[in-house]
N, C-alpha and C. Protein backbone atom coordinates (compact mmCIF):
# COMPACT_ATOMS: atom_id res chain seq x y z
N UNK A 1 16.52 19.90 -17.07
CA UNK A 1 15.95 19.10 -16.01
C UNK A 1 14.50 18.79 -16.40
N UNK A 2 14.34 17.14 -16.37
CA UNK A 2 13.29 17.05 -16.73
C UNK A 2 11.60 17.06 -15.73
N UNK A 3 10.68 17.28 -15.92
CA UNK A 3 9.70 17.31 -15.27
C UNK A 3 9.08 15.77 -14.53
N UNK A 4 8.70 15.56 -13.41
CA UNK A 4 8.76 14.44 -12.70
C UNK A 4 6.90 14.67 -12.53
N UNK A 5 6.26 13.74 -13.04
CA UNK A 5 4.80 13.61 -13.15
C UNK A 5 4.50 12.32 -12.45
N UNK A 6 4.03 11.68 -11.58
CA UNK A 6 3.35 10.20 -10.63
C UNK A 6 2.03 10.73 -9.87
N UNK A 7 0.97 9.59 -9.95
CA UNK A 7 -0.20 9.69 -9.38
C UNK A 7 -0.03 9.44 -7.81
N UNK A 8 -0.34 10.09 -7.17
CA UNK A 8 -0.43 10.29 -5.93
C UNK A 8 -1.72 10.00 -5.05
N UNK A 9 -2.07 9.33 -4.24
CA UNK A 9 -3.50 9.17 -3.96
C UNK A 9 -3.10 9.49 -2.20
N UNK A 10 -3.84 10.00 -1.53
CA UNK A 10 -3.87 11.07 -0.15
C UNK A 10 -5.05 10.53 0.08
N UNK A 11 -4.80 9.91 1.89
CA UNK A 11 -5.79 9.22 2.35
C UNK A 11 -5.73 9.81 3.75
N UNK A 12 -6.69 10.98 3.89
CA UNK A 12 -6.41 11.15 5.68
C UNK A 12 -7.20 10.77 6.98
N UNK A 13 -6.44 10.87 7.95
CA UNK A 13 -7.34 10.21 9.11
C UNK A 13 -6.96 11.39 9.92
N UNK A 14 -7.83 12.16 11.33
CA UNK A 14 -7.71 13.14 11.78
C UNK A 14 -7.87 11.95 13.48
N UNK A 15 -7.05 12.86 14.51
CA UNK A 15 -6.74 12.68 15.73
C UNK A 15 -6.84 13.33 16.32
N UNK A 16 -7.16 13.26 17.56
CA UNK A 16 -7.48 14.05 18.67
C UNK A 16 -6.07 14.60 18.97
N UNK A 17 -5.45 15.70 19.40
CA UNK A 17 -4.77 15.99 19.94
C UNK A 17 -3.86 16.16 21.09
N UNK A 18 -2.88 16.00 21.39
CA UNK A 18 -2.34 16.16 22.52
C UNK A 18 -1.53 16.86 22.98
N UNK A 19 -0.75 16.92 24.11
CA UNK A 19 0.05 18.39 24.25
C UNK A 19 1.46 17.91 24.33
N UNK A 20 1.26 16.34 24.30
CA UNK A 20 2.74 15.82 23.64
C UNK A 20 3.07 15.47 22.09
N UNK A 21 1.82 15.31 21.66
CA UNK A 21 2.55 15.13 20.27
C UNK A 21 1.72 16.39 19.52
N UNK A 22 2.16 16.89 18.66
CA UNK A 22 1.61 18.13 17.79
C UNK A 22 0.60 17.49 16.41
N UNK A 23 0.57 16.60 16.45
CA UNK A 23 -0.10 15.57 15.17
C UNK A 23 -1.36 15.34 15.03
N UNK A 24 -2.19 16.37 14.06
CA UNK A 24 -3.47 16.64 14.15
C UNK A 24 -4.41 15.22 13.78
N UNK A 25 -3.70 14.88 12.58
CA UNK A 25 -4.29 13.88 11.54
C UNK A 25 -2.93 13.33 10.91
N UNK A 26 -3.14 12.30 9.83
CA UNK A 26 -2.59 11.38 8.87
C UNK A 26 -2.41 11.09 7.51
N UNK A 27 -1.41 11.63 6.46
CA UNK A 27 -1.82 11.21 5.06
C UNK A 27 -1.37 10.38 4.90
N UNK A 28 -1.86 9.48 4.24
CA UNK A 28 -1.77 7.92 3.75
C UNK A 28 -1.53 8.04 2.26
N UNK A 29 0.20 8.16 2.13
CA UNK A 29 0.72 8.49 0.79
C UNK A 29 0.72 7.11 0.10
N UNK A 30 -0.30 6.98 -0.84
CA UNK A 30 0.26 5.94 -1.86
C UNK A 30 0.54 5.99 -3.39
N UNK A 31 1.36 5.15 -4.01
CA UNK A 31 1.69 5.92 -5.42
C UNK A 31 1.42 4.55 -6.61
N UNK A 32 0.69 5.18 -7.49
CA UNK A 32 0.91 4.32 -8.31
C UNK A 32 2.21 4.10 -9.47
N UNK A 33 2.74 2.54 -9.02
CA UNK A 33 4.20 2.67 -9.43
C UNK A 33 4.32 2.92 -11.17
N UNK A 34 3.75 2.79 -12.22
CA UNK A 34 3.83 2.23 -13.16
C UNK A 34 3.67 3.75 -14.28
N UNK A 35 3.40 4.76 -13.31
CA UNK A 35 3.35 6.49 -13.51
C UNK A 35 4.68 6.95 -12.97
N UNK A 36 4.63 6.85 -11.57
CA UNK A 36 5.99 7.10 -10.99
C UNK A 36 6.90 6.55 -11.53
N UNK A 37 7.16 5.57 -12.31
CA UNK A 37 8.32 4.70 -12.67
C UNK A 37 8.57 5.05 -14.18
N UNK A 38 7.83 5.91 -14.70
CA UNK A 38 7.76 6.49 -16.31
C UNK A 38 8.70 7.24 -16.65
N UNK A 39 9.45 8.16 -15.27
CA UNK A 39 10.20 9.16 -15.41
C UNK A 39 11.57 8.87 -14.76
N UNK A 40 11.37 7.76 -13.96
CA UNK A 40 12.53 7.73 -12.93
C UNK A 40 13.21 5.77 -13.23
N UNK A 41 14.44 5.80 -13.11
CA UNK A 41 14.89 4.25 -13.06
C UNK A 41 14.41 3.91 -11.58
N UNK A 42 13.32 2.55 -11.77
CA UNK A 42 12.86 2.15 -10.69
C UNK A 42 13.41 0.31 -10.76
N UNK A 43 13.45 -0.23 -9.54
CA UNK A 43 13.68 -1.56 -9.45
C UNK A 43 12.73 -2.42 -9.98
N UNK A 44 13.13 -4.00 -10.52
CA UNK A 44 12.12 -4.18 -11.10
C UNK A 44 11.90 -5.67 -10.43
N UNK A 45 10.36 -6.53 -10.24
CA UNK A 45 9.46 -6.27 -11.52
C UNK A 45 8.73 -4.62 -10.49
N UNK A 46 8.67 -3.75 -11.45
CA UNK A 46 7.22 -2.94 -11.32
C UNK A 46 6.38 -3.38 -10.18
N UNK A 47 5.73 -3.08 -9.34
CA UNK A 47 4.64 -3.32 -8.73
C UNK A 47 3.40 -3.09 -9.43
N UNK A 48 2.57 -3.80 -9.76
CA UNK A 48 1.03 -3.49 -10.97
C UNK A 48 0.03 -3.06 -10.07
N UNK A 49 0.09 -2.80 -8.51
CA UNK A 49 -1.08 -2.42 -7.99
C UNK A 49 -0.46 -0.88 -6.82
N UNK A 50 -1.54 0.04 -6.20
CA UNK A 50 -0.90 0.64 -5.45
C UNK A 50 -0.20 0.42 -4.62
N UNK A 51 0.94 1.15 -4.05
CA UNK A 51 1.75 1.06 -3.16
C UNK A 51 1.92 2.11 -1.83
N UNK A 52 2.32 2.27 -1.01
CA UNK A 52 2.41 2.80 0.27
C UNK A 52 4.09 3.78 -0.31
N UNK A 53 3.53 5.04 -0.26
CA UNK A 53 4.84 6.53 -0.13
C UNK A 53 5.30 6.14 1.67
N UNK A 54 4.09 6.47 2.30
CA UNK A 54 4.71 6.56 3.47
C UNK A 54 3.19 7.23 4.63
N UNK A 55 3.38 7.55 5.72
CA UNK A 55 2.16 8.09 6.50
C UNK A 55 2.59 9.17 7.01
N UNK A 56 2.49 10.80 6.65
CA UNK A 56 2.74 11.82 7.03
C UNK A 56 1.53 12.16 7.95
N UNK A 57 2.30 13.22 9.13
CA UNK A 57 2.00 13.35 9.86
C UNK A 57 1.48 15.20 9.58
N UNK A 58 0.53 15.58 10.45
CA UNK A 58 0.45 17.25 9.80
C UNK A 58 -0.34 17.54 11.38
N UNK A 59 0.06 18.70 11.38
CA UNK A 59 -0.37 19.69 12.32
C UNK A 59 -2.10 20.43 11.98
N UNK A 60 -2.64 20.95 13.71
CA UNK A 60 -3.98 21.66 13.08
C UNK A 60 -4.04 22.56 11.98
N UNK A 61 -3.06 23.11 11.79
CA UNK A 61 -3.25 24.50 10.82
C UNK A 61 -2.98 23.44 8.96
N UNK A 62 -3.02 22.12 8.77
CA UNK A 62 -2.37 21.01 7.74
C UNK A 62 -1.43 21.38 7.30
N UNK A 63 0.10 22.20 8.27
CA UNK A 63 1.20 21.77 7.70
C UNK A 63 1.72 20.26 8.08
N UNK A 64 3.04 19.99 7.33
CA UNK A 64 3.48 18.65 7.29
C UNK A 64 4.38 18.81 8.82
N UNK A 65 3.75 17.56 9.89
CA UNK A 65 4.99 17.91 11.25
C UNK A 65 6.09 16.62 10.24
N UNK A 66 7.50 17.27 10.02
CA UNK A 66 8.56 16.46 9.60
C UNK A 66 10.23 16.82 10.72
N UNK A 67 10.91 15.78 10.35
CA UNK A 67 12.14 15.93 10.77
C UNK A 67 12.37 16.37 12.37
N UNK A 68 11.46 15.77 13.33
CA UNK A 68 11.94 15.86 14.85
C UNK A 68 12.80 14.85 15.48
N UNK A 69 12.86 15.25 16.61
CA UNK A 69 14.39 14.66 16.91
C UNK A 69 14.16 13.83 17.93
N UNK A 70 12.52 13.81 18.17
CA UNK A 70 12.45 12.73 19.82
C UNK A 70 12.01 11.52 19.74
N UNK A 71 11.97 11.02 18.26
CA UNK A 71 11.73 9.46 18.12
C UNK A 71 13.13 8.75 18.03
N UNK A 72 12.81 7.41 18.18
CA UNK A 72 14.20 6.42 18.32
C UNK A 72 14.66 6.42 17.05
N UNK A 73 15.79 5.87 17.00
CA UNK A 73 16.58 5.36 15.62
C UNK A 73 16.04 4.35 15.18
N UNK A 74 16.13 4.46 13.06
CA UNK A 74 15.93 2.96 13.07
C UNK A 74 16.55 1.98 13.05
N UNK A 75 15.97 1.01 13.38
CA UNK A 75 15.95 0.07 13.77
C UNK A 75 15.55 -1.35 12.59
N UNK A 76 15.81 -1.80 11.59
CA UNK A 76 15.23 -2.42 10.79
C UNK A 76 14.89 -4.20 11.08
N UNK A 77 15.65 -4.15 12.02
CA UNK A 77 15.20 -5.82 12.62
C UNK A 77 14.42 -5.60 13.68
N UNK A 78 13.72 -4.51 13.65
CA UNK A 78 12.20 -4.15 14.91
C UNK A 78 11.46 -4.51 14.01
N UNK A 79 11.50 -4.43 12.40
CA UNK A 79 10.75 -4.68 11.35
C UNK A 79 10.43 -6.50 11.42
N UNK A 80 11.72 -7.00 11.08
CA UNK A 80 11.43 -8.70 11.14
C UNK A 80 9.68 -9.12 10.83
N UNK A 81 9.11 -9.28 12.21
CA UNK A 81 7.77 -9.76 12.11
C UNK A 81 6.88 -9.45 10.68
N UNK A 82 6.96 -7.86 10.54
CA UNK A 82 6.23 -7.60 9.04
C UNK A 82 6.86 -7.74 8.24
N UNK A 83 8.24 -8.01 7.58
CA UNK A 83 8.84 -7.58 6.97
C UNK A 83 8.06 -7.96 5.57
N UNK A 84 8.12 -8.84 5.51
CA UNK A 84 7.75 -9.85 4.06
C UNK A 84 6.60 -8.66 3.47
N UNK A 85 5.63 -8.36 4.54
CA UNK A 85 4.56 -7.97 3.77
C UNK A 85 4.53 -6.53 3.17
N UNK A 86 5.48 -5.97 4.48
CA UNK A 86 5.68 -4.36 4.07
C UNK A 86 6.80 -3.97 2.84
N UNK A 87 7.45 -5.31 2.67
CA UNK A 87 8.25 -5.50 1.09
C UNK A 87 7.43 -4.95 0.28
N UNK A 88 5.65 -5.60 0.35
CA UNK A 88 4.83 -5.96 -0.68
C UNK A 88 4.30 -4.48 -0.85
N UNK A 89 3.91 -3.96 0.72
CA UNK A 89 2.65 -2.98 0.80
C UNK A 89 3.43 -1.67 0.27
N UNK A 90 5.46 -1.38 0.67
CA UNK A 90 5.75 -0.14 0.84
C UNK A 90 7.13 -0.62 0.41
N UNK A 91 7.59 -0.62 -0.91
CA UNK A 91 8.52 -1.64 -1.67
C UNK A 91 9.39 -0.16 -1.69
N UNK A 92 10.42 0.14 -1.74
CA UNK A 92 11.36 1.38 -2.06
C UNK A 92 10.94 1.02 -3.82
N UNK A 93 10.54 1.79 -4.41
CA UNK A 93 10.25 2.14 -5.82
C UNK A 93 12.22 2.23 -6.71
N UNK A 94 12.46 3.61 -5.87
CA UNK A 94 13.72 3.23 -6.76
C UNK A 94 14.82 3.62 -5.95
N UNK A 95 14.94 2.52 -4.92
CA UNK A 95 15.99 2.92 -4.22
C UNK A 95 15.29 1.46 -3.22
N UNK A 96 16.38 0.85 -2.85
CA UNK A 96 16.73 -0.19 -1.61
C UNK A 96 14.93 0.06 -0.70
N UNK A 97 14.61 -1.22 -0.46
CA UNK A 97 13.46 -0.94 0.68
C UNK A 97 13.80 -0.31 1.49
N UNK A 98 14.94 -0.76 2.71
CA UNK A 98 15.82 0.14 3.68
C UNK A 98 15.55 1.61 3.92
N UNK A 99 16.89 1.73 2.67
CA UNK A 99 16.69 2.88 2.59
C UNK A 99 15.48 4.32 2.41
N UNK A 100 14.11 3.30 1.63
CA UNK A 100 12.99 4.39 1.39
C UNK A 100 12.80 4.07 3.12
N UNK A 101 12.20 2.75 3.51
CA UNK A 101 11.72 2.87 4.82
C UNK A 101 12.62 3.61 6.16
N UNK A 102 13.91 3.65 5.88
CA UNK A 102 14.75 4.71 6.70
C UNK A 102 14.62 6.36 6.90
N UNK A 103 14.28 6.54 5.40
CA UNK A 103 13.98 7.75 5.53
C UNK A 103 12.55 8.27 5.49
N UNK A 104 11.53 7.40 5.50
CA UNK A 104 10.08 7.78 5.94
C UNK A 104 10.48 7.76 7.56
N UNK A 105 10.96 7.02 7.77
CA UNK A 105 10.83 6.92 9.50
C UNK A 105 11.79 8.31 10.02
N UNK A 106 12.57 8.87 9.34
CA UNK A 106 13.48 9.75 10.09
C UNK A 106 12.67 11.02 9.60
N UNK A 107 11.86 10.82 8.57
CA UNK A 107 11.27 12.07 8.16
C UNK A 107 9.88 12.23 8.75
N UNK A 108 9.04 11.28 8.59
CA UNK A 108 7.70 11.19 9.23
C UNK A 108 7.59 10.80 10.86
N UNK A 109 8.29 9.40 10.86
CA UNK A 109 8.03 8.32 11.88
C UNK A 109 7.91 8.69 13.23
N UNK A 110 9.24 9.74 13.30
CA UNK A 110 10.22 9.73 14.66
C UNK A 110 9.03 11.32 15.44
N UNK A 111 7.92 11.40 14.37
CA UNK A 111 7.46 12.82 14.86
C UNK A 111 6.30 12.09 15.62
N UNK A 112 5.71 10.98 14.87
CA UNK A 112 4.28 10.19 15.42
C UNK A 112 4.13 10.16 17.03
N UNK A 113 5.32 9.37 17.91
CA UNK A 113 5.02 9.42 18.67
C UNK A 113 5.29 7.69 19.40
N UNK A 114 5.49 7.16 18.05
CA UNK A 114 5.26 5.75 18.15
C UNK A 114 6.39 5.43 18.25
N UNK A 115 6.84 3.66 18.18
CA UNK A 115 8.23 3.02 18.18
C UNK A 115 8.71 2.92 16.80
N UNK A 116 9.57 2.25 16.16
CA UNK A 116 9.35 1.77 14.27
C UNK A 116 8.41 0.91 14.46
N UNK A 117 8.48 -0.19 15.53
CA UNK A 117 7.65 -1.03 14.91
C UNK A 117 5.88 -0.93 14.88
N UNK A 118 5.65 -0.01 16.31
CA UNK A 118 4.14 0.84 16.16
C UNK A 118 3.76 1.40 14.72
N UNK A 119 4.82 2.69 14.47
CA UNK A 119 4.31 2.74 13.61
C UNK A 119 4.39 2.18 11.96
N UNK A 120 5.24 1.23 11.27
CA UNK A 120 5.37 0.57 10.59
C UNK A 120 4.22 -0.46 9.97
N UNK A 121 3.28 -0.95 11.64
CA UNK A 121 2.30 -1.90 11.64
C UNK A 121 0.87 -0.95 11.33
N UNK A 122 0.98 0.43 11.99
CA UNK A 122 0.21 1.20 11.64
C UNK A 122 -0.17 1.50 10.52
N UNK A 123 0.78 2.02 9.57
CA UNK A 123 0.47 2.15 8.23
C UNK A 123 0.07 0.80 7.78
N UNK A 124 0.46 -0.25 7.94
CA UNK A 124 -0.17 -1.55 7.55
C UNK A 124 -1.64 -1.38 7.81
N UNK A 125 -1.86 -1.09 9.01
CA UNK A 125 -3.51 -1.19 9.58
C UNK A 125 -4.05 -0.11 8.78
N UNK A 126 -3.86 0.82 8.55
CA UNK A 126 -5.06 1.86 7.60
C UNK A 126 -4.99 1.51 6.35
N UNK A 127 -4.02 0.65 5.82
CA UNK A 127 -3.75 0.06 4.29
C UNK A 127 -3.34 -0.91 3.66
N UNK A 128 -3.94 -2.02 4.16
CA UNK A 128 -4.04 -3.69 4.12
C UNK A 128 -4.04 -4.04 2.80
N UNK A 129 -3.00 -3.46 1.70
CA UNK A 129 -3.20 -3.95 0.62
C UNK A 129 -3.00 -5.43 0.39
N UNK A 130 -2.10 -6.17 1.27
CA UNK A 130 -1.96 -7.86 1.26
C UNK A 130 -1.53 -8.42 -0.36
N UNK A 131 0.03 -9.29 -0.18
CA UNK A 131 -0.16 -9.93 -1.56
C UNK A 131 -0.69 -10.88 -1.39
C-alpha cells in the first residue's frame, strides 16, 4: 500500500457558540490538485489553482464535530443557483462532483446547522476563488 502525500492548506474561522449547535469554529479545507493528483487517478483537465476539500466543522476542545443526524438530506438541485461556480471552486478531484459534494454535506454539512444551500454558499463566501 502505497503512501498518499497532497498539500493541504487549513483556513479557520472561530464562532460564538450556542447551545444548539456544538460548532466552535471552521476549517476551510483546500487542496492543491496537481500534489493530490500525483498519487491518486483524478478527473481531468487538472485544476492549476487551489481548490475547496470542504468546510469542517470542530468543537471548543478542536475536535472534528462529523456525521450528525439533524441536518436535511441532500439535496443537489438546492445547489442549481451556484452550481457552475462551485464546479469551479469545489470540483470532486477524483470522484463525480456529486458525489465529493454529497459526502462533505453528510459528513460536515448536516452538523453546521445550516440548509445545503446555506451552507454550500457559505463556503463560497469565506473562499471566492471565482473562474
Amino acid at each position: 500500500m502505497g503512501r498518499k502525500l497532497f498539500f493541504l492548506l487549513v483556513l479557520e474561522f472561530f464562532l460564538v457558540p450556542s447551545t444548539e449547535n456544538p460548532i466552535f469554529g471552521y476549517k476551510l479545507v483546500l487542496v492543491w490538485p496537481n500534489t493530490f493528483c500525483q498519487n491518486t487517478q483524478c478527473n481531468t483537465p487538472i485544476p492549476q489553482q487551489f481548490t475547496i476539500h470542504g468546510l469542517w466543522g470542530y468543537d471548543s476542545k478542536s475536535n472534528n464535530v462529523v456525521n450528525c443526524d439533524n441536518g436535511p438530506a441532500f439535496d443537489r438541485s438546492l445547489l442549481n443557483p451556484i452550481e457552475k461556480q462551485l464546479k469551479f471552486d469545489m470540483p470532486g478531484l477524483d470522484r463525480d462532483d456529486e458525489i465529493h459534494w454529497r459526502h462533505q454535506w453528510n459528513k460536515h454539512g448536516k452538523c453546521s446547522g445550516m440548509s445545503v444551500f446555506e451552507y454550500f454558499k457559505e463556503i463560497q463566501n469565506f473562499c471566492p476563488l471565482q473562474s
